[in-house]
Structure formats: C-alpha cells, structure tokens
Protein backbone atom coordinates (compact mmCIF):
# COMPACT_ATOMS: atom_id res chain seq x y z
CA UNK A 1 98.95 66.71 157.94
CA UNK A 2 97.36 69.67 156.10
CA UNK A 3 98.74 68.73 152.91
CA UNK A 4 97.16 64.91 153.59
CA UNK A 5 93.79 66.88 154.37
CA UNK A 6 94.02 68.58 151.27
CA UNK A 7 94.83 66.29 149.07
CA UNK A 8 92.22 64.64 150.77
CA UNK A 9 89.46 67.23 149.92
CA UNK A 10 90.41 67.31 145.96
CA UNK A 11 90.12 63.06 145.84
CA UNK A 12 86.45 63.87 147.21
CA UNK A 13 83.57 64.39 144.46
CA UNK A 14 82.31 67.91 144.08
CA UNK A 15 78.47 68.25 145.78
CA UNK A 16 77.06 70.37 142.46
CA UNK A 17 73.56 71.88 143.71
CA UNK A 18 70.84 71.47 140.61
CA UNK A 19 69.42 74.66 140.07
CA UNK A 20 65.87 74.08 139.35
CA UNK A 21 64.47 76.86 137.02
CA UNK A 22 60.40 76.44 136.16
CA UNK A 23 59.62 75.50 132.56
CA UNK A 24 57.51 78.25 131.62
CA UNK A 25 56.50 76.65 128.47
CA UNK A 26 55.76 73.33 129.96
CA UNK A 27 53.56 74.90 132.47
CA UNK A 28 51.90 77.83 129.60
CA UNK A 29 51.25 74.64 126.94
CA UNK A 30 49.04 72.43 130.40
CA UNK A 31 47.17 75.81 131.26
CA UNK A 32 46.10 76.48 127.79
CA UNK A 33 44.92 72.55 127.53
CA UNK A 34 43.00 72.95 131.15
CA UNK A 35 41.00 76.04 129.97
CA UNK A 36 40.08 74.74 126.05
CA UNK A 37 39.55 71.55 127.90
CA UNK A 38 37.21 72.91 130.74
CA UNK A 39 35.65 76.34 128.84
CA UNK A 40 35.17 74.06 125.58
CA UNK A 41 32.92 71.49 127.44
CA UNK A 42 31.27 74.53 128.78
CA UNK A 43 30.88 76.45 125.32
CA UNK A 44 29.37 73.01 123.41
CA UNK A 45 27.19 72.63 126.80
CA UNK A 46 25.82 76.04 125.74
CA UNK A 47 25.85 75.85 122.21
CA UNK A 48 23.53 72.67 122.23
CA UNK A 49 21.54 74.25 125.16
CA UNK A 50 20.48 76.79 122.68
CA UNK A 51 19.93 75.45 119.78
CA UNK A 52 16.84 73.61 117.91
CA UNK A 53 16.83 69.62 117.17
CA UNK A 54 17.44 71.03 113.38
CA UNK A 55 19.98 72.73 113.93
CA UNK A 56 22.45 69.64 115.36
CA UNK A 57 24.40 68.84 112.05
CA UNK A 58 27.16 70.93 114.32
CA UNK A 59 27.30 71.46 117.84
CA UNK A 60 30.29 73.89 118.17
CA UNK A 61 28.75 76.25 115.95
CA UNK A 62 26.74 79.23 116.77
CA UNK A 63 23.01 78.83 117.15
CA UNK A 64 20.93 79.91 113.91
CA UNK A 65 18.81 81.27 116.12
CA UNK A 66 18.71 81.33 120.09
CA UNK A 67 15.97 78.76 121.25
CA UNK A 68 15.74 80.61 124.91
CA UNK A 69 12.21 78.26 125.15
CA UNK A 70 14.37 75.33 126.16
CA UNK A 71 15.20 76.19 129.34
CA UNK A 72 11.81 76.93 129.98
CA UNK A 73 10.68 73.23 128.25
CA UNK A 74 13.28 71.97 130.92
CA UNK A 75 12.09 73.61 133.74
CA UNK A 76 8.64 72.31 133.05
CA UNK A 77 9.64 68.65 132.29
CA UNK A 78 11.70 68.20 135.41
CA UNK A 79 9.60 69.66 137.23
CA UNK A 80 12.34 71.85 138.83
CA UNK A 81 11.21 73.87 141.57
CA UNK A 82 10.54 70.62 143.58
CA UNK A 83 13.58 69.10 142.59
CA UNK A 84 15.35 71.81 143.27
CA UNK A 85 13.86 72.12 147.05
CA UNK A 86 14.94 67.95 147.26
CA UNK A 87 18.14 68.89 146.52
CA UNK A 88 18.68 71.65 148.49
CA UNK A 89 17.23 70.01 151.32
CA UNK A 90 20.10 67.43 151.73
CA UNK A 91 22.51 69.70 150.51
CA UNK A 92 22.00 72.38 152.94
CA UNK A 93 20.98 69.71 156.40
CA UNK A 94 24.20 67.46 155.10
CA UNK A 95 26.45 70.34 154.97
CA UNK A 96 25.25 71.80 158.43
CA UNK A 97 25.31 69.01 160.38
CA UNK A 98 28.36 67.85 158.77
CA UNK A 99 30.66 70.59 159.70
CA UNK A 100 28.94 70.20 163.13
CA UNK A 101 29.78 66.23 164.37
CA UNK A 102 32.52 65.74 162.06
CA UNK A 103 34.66 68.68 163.42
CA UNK A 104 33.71 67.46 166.66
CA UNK A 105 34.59 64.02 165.91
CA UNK A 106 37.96 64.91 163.96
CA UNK A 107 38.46 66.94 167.34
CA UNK A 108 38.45 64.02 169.89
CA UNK A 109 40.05 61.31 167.79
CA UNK A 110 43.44 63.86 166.66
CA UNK A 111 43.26 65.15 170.54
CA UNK A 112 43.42 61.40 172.27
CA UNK A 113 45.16 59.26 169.35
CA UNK A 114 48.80 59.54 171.57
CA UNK A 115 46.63 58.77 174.81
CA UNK A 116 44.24 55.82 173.84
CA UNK A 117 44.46 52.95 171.27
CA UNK A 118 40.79 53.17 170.72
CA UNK A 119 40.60 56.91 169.21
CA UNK A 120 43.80 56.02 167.45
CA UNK A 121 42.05 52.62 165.70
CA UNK A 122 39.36 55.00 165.52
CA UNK A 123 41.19 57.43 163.31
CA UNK A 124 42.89 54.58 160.66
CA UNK A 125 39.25 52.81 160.51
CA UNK A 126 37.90 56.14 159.17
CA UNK A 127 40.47 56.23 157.18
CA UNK A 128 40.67 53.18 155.38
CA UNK A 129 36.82 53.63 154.61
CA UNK A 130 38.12 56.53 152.42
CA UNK A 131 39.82 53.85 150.00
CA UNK A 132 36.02 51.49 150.00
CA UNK A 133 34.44 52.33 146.29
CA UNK A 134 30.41 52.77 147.26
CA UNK A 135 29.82 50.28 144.47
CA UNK A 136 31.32 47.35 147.50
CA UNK A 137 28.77 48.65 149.72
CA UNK A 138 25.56 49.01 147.73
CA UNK A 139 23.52 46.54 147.00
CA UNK A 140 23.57 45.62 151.18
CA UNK A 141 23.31 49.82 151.60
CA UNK A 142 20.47 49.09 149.64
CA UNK A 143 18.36 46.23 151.35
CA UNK A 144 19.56 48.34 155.05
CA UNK A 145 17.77 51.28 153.64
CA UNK A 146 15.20 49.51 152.73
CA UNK A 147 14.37 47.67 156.27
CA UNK A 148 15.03 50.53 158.24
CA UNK A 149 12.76 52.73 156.03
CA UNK A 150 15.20 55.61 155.39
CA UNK A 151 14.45 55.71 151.72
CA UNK A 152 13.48 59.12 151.97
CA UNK A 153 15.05 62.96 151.68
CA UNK A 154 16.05 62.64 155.78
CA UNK A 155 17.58 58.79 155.04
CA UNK A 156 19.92 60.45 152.38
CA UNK A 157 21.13 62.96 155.01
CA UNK A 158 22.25 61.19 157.21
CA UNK A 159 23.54 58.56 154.62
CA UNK A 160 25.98 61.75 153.26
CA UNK A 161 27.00 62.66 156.69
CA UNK A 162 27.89 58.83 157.50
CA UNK A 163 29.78 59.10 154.25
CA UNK A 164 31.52 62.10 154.60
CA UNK A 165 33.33 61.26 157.74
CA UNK A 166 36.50 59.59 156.49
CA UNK A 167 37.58 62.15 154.20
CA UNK A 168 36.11 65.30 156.58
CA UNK A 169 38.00 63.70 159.43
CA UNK A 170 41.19 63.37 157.58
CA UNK A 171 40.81 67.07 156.61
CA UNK A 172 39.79 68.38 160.04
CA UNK A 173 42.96 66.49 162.24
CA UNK A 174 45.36 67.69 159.79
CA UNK A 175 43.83 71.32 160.82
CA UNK A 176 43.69 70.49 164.46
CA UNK A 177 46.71 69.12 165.03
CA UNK A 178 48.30 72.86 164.06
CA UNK A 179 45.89 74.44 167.23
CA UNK A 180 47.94 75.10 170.10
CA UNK A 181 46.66 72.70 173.05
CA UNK A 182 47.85 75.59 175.21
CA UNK A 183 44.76 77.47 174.12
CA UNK A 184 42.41 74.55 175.52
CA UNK A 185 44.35 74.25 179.00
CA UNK A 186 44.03 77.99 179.42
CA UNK A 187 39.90 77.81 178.80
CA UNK A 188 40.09 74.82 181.34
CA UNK A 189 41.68 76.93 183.80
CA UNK A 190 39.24 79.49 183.10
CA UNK A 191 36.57 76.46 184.32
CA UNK A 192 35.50 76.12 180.92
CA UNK A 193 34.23 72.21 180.44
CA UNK A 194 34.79 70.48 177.51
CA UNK A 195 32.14 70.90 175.19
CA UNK A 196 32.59 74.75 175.99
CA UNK A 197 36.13 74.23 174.87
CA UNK A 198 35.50 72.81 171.42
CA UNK A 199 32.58 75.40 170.70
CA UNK A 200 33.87 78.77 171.61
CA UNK A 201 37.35 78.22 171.59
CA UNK A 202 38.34 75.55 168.96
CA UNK A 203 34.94 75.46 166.41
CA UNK A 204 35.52 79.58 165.42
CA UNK A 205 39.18 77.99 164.69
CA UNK A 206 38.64 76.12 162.13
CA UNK A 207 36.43 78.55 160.05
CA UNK A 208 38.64 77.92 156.96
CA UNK A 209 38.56 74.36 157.12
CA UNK A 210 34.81 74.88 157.66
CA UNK A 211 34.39 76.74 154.30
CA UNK A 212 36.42 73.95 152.56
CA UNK A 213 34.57 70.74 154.21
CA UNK A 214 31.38 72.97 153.44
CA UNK A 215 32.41 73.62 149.62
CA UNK A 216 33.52 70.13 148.93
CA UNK A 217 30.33 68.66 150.91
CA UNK A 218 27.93 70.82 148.67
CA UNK A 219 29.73 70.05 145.57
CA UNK A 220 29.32 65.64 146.39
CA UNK A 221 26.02 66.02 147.39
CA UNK A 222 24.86 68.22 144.23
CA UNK A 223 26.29 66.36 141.53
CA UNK A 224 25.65 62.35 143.27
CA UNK A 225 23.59 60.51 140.86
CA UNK A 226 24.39 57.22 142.18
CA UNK A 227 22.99 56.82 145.52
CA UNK A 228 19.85 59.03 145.06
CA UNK A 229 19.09 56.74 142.16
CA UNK A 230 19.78 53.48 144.06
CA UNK A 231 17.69 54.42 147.00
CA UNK A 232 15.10 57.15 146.58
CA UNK A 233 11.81 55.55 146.20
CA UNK A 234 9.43 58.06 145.71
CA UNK A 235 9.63 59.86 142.79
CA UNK A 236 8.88 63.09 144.64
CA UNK A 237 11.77 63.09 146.22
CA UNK A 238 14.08 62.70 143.27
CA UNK A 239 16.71 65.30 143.30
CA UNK A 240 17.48 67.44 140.26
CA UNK A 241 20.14 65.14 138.89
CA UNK A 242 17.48 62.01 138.76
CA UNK A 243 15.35 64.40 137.16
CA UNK A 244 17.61 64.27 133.96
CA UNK A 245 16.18 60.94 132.60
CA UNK A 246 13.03 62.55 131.83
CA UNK A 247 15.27 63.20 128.59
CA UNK A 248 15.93 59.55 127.72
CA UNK A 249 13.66 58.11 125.44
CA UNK A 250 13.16 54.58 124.38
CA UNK A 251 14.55 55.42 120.87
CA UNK A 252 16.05 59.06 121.24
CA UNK A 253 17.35 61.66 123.19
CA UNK A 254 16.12 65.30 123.35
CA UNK A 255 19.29 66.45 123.90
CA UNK A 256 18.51 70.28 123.15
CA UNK A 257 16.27 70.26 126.34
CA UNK A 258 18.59 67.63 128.30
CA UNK A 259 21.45 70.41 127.85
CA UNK A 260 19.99 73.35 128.89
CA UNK A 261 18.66 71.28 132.00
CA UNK A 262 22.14 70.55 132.44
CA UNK A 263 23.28 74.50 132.33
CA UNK A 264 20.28 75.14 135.43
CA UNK A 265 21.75 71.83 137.26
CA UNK A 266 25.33 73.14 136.53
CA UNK A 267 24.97 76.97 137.47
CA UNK A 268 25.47 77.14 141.21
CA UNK A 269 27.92 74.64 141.39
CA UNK A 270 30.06 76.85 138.67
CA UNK A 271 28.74 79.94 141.03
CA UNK A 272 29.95 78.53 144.08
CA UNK A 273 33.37 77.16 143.16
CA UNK A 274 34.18 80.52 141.03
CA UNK A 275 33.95 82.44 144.29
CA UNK A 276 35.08 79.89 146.97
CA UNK A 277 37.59 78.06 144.92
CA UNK A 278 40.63 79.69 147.32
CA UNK A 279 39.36 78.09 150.23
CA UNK A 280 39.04 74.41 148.43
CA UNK A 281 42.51 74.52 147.73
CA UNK A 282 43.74 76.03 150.51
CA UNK A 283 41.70 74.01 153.32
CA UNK A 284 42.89 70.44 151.46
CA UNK A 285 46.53 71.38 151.79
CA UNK A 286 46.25 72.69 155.46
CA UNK A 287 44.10 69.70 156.43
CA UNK A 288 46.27 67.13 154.40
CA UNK A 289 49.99 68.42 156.59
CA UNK A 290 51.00 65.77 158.83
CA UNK A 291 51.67 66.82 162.31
C-alpha cells in the first residue's frame, strides 16, 4: 500500500509557488513619467505665469525677464479677495458640516444594515448615486435651485453636502465597521444615550477618516467649476474658479494674467495635499475594506 501511495504522489503534478520579485525598472521608468508629467505642467504653469505676451514664441523657456506685475494684474481683475472669501465660505461650512451628518449618517446605516432592510436599502441607494454623472442631474438641479431660491453661497452648501454623501458614506462604514461595538455597549452601560455614544465615544474615532473626508471635501469643492457656474446667479458670489473667464476674450486670451491667476487659485490646494497627502491615501484604503 505504501508503494501504491507513492507511486501515487510522483503521477501527481508538482504545485511550483511563483516567486513574485518587483520590477524595479518597471516601477523607476512610471515614477519618472508621474513627476515630468505632474512638475512639468507645474513648471510651464509658472513659466507662462511670469512671462510678458512678447515673450510667448516659447513657453518652457525661462522668462526674459520676470513680469511679477501679473499676479498683481490678476488679483485686481478677479477681484480676488471677494472671491476668495466665496470660496472659502463653502469650502470651510461644506467641510464642517460634512464631517458632522455624514459620519453620523455613515454611523447609523453600517450599525443597523444586519438589523433593518431600510438602513440597508439606505446604504446601496447612497451608493449607487456615487455611479450618477452630475451632468444627468443638472438641468432639473437647475430649475429646483431656481424655485426654491438657493442660488446663493448657503444653496451651494448644502448642495456639496447633499453631494458628498455617497462617496463620504462609503468611506466612513468601511471605517466603522472596524470599531468594536463592544466599546458602544460598555458607554450604554455606563447610561450613556445614543447621541452621547456617537459623539464622545465613536466621532474622536474616526479622526483619520475625518482628515481624509475633510481633505478630499476641500479639494471638490475648490476646484468645481461646473455647478458654481450652472447655478450662482449673482456675480458676487462667484467663486475664484468662475472668476477665471475674466481672461476670455471675444478674440483672445490673456493667458500671461490667466496663468498666474491660476498659480493663486492652485497654491493651497498644492499646500494642503503636500502636507496631508498621508491621510488621503491612507483614509481611502481604510474606509474602502469590506467588513
């Protein structure tokens, strides 16, 4: 019988285990196209920024001379300082109240999905509004807006909160769903009631997916062009990227000036993702793990 089981064993094909070894220069030649591809948009941005409408004929090389006046023609023509305030206004409101009721929401729906149908419908209809392109929804966003008068700074809040919620959700159960629940049944046996257990026991939890909802909230809201231009009214509340067309002439484009708005537009979004780009990529990969 051992012989039979032996013989048995060598009929059998081997199991070979691939050894997977990184290609090093696979992975050194798609760096080195990421940063010319990235720091060479950044270095033209710059190079036109500086430069005078003469001095075009080549826009990667160095300025003749450093026109440091068009930054200051920019500022002036977009009137930035109140553009800026627009901006920052929904940026700062949207990113505040969004961490606030969409952790809270995530919360509810990942903690009663196994006990109720509802929260679990709940969850895959936020969800599938992640894979709804805005351009579907715009034109009846637009006349909605319209009638119910929220064409305005506080309409585009709570327009970017609304709009937020399917992919913040998505982020925030993947986070919750690694909590303990034994944490929560301890605070209710220490009488805590439920609002008291989301805010001082789960809400200083999540603190990293905070930072990431937070970074990729501020980073939507400051570079949208779309839905600012589609339903701002009032040209007084235009936020900085509206203020770009100032730029576009019937005929031409002062591209010189248009640039170096771009670069004060640009610089804290490049601020803010050079020193919180850890918790981006870290908070989408915790929030995207299935539990």
């Amino acid at each position: 019988m051992s012989i039979m089981h032996d013989k048995n064993n060598l009929l059998k094909p081997a199991k070979i285990k691939a050894i997977k070894h990184p290609n090093y220069t696979v992975t050194a030649v798609l760096a080195t196209i990421a940063v010319f591809a990235i720091l060479g948009a950044l270095y033209m941005t710059m190079m036109i920024a500086l430069k005078s409408p003469s001095d075009m004929t080549n826009v990667l090389a160095w300025p003749k001379q450093f026109q440091w006046s068009n930054f200051t023609s920019a500022w002036q023509m977009t009137d930035f300082p109140l553009m800026f305030r627009n901006t920052l206004f929904i940026t700062a409101w949207n990113i505040i109240f969004t961490i606030i009721t969409n952790s809270a929401a995530a919360y509810a729906i990942t903690r009663y999905r196994k006990q109720s149908r509802f929260f679990n419908l709940l969850y895959y209809y936020f969800i599938s509004a992640m894979f709804i392109p805005f351009n579907v929804i715009m034109l009846p966003l637009v006349r909605e807006v319209s009638a119910f008068h929220m064409d305005n700074d506080f309409g585009m809040t709570f327009l970017y909160i609304i709009f937020g919620m399917p992919l913040n959700i998505f982020l925030y159960s993947g986070f919750v769903k690694q909590i303990p629940v034994a944490l929560e049944e301890a605070a209710v046996m220490d009488g805590a009631k439920p609002y008291q257990v989301f805010f001082k026991v789960i809400f200083p939890l999540m603190a990293p997916m905070h930072a990431t909802v937070a970074i990729l909230s501020f980073m939507w809201t400051w570079n949208d062009f779309l839905m600012p231009l589609v339903l701002l009214s009032d040209p007084k509340q235009q936020t900085l990227q509206l203020a770009q067309y100032v730029f576009q002439g019937q005929f031409s484009t002062n591209y010189n000036l248009a640039f170096a708005s771009y670069v004060l537009v640009l610089a804290p979004v490049l601020i803010m993702y050079v020193f919180f780009q850890r918790y981006i990529i870290s908070g989408v990969l915790t929030g995207s793990v299935k539990g």
